[in-house]
PDB file of N, CA and C in Angstrom:
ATOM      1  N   UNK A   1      88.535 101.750  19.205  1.00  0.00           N
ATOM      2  CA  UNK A   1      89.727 102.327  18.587  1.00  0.00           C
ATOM      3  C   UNK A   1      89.308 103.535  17.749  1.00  0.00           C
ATOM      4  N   UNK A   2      89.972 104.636  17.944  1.00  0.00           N
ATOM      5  CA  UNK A   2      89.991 105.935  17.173  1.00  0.00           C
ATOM      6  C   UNK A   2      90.663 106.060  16.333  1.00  0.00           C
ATOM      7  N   UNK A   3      90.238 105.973  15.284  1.00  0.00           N
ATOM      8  CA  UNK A   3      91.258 106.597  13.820  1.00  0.00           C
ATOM      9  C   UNK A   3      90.966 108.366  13.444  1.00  0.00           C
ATOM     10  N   UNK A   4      92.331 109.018  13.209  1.00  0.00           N
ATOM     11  CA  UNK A   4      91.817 110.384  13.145  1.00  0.00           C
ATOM     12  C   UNK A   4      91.278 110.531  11.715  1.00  0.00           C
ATOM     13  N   UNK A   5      90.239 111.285  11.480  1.00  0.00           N
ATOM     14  CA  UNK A   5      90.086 111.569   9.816  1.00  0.00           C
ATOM     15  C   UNK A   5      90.808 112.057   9.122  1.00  0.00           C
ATOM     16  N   UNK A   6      92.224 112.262   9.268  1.00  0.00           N
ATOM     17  CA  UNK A   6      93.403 112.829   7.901  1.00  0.00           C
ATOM     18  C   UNK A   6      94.167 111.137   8.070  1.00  0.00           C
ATOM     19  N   UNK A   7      93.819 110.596   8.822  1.00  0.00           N
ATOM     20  CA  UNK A   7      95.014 109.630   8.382  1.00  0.00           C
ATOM     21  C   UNK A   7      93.836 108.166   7.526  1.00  0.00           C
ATOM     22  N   UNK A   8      92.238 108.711   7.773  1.00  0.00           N
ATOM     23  CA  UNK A   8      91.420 107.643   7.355  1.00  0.00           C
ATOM     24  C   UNK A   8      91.318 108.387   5.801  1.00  0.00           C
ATOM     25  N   UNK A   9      91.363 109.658   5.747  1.00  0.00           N
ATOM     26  CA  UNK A   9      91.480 110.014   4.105  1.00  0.00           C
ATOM     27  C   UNK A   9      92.874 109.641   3.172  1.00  0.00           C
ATOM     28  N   UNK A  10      93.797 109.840   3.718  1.00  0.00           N
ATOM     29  CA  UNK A  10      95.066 109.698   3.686  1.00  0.00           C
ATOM     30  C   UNK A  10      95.002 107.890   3.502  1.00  0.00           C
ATOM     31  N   UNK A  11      94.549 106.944   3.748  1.00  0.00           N
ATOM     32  CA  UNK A  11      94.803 105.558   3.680  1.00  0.00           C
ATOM     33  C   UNK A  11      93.670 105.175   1.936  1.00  0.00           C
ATOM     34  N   UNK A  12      92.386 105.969   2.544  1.00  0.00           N
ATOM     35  CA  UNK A  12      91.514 106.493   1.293  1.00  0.00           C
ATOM     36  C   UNK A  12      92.620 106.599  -0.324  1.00  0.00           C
ATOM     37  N   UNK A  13      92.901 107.858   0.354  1.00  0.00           N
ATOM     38  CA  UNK A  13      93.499 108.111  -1.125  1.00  0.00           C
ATOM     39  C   UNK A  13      94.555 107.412  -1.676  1.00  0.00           C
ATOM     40  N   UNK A  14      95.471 106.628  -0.807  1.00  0.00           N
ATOM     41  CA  UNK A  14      96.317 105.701  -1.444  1.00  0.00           C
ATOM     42  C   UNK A  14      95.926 104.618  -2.095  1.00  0.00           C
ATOM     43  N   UNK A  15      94.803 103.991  -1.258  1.00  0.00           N
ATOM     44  CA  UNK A  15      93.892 102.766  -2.416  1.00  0.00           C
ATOM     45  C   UNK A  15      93.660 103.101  -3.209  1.00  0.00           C
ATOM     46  N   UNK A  16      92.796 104.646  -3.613  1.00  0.00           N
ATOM     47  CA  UNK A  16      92.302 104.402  -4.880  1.00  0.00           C
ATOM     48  C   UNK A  16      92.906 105.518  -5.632  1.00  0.00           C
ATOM     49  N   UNK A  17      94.273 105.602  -5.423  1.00  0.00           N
ATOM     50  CA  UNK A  17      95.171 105.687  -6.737  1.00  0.00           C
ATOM     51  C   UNK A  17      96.476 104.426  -6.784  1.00  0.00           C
ATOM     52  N   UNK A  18      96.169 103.731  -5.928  1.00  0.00           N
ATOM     53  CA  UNK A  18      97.144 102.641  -6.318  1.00  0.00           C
ATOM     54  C   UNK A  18      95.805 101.594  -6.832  1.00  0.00           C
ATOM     55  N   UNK A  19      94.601 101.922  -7.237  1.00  0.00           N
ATOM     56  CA  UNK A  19      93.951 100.906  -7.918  1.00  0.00           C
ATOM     57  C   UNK A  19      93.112 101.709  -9.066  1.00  0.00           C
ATOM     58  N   UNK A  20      92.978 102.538  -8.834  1.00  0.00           N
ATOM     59  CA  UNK A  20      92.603 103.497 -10.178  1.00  0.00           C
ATOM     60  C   UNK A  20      93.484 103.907 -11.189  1.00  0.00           C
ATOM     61  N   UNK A  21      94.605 104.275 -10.319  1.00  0.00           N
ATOM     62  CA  UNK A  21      95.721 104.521 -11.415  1.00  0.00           C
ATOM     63  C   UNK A  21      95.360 105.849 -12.508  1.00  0.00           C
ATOM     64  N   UNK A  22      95.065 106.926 -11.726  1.00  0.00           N
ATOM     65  CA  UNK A  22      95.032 108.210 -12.710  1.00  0.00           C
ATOM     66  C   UNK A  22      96.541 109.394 -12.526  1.00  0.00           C
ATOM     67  N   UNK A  23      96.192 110.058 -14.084  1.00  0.00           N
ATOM     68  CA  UNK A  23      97.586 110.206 -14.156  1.00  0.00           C
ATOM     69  C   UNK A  23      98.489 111.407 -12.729  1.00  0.00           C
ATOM     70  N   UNK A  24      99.234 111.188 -12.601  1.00  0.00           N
ATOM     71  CA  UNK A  24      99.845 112.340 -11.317  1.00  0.00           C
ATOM     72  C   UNK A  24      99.370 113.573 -12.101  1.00  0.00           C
ATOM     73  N   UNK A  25      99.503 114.268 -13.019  1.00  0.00           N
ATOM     74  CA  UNK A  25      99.278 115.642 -13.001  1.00  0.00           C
ATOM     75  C   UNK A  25      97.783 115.673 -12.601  1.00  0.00           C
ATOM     76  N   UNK A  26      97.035 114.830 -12.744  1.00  0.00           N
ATOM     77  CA  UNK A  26      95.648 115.165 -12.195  1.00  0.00           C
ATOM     78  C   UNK A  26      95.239 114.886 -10.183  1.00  0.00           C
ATOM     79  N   UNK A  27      96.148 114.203  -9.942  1.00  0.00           N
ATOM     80  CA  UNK A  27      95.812 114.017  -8.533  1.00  0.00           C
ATOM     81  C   UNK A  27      96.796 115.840  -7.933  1.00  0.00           C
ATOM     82  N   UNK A  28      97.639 116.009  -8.945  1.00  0.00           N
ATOM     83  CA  UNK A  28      98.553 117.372  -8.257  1.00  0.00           C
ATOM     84  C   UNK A  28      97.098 118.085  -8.250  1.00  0.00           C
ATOM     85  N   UNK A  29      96.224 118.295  -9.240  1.00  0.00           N
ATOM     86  CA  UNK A  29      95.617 119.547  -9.988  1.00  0.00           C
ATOM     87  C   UNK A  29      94.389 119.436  -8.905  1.00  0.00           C
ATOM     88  N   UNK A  30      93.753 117.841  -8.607  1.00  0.00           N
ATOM     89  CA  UNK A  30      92.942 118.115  -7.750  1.00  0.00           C
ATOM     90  C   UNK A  30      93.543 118.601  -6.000  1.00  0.00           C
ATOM     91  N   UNK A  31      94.509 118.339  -5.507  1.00  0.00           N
ATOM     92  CA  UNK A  31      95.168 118.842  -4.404  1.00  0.00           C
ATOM     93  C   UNK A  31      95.326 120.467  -4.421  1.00  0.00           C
ATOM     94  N   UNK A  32      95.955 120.476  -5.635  1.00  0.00           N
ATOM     95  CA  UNK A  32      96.235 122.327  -5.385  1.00  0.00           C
ATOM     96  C   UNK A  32      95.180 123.025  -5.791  1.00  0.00           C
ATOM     97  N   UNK A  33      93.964 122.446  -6.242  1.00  0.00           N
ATOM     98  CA  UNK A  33      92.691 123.301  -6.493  1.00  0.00           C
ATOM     99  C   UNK A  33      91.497 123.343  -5.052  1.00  0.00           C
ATOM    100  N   UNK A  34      91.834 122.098  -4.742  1.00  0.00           N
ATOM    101  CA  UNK A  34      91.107 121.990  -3.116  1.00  0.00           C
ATOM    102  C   UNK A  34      91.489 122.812  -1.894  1.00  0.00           C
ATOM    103  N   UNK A  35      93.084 123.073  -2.188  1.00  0.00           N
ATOM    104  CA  UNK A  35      93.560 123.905  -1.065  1.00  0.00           C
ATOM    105  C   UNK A  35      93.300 125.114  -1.725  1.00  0.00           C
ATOM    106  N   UNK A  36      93.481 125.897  -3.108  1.00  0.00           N
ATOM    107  CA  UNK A  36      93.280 126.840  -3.095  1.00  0.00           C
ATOM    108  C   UNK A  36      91.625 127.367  -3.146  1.00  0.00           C
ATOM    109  N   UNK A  37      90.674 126.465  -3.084  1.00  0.00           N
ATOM    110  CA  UNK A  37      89.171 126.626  -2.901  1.00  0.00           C
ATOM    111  C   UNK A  37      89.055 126.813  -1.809  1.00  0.00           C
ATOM    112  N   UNK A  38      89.616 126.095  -0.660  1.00  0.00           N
ATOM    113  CA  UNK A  38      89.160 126.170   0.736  1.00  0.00           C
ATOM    114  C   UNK A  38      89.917 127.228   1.358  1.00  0.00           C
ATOM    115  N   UNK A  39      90.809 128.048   0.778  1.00  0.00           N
ATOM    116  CA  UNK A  39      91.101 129.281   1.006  1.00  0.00           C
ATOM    117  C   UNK A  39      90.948 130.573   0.084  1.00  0.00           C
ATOM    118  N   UNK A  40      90.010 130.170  -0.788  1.00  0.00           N
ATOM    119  CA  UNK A  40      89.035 131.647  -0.895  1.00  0.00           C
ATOM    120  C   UNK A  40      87.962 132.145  -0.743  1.00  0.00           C
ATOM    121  N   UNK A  41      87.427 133.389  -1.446  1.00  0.00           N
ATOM    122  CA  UNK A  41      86.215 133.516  -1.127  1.00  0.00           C
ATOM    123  C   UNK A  41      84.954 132.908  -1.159  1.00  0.00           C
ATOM    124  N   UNK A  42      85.602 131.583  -2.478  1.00  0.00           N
ATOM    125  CA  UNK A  42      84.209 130.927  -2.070  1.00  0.00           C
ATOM    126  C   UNK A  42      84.120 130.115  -0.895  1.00  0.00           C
ATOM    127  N   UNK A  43      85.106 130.105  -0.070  1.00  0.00           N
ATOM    128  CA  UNK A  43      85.055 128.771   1.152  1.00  0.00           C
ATOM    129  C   UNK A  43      83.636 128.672   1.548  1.00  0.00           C
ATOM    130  N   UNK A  44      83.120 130.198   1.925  1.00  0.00           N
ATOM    131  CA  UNK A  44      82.009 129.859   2.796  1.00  0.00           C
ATOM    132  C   UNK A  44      80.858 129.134   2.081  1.00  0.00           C
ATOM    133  N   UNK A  45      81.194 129.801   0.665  1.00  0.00           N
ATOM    134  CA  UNK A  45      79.672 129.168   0.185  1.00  0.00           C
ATOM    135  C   UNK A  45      79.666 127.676  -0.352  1.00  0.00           C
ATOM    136  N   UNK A  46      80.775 127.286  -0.315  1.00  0.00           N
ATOM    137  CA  UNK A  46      80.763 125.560  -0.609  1.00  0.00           C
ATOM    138  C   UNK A  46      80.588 125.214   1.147  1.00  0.00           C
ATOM    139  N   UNK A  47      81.167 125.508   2.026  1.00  0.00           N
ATOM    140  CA  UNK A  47      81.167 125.292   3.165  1.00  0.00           C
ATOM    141  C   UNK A  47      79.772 124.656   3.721  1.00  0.00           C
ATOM    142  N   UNK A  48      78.702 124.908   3.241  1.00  0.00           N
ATOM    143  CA  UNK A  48      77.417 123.908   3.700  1.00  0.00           C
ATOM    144  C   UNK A  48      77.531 122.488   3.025  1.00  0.00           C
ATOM    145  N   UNK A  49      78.127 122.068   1.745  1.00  0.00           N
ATOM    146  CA  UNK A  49      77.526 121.102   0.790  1.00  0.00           C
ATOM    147  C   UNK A  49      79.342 120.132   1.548  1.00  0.00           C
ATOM    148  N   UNK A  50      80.048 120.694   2.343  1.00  0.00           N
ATOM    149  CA  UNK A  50      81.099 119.886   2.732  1.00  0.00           C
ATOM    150  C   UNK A  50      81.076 119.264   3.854  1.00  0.00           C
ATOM    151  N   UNK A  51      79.881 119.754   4.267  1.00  0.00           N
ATOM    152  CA  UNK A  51      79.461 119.132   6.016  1.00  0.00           C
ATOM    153  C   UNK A  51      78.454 117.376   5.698  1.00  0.00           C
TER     154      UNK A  51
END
């Protein structure tokens, strides 16, 4: 059986904020800082340490 990796991160991240329990403005802050990292100039250079 194949699970795709957005829906195995996606199951990820619901456990451990329905068992960590940190506050929403910080799960917003890490989402909109990840998308806006992986679309700038630094993409490439984090781009080795994400593989």
């Amino acid at each position: 059986m194949s699970v795709p990796l957005w829906f195995f991160i996606a199951c990820l991240a619901v456990v451990g904020v329905k068992t960590l329990r940190p506050p929403l403005w910080l799960v917003v802050v890490l989402l909109i800082g990840g998308y806006l990292l992986a679309n700038s100039l630094l993409a490439p250079a984090i781009d080795p340490f994400a593989k």
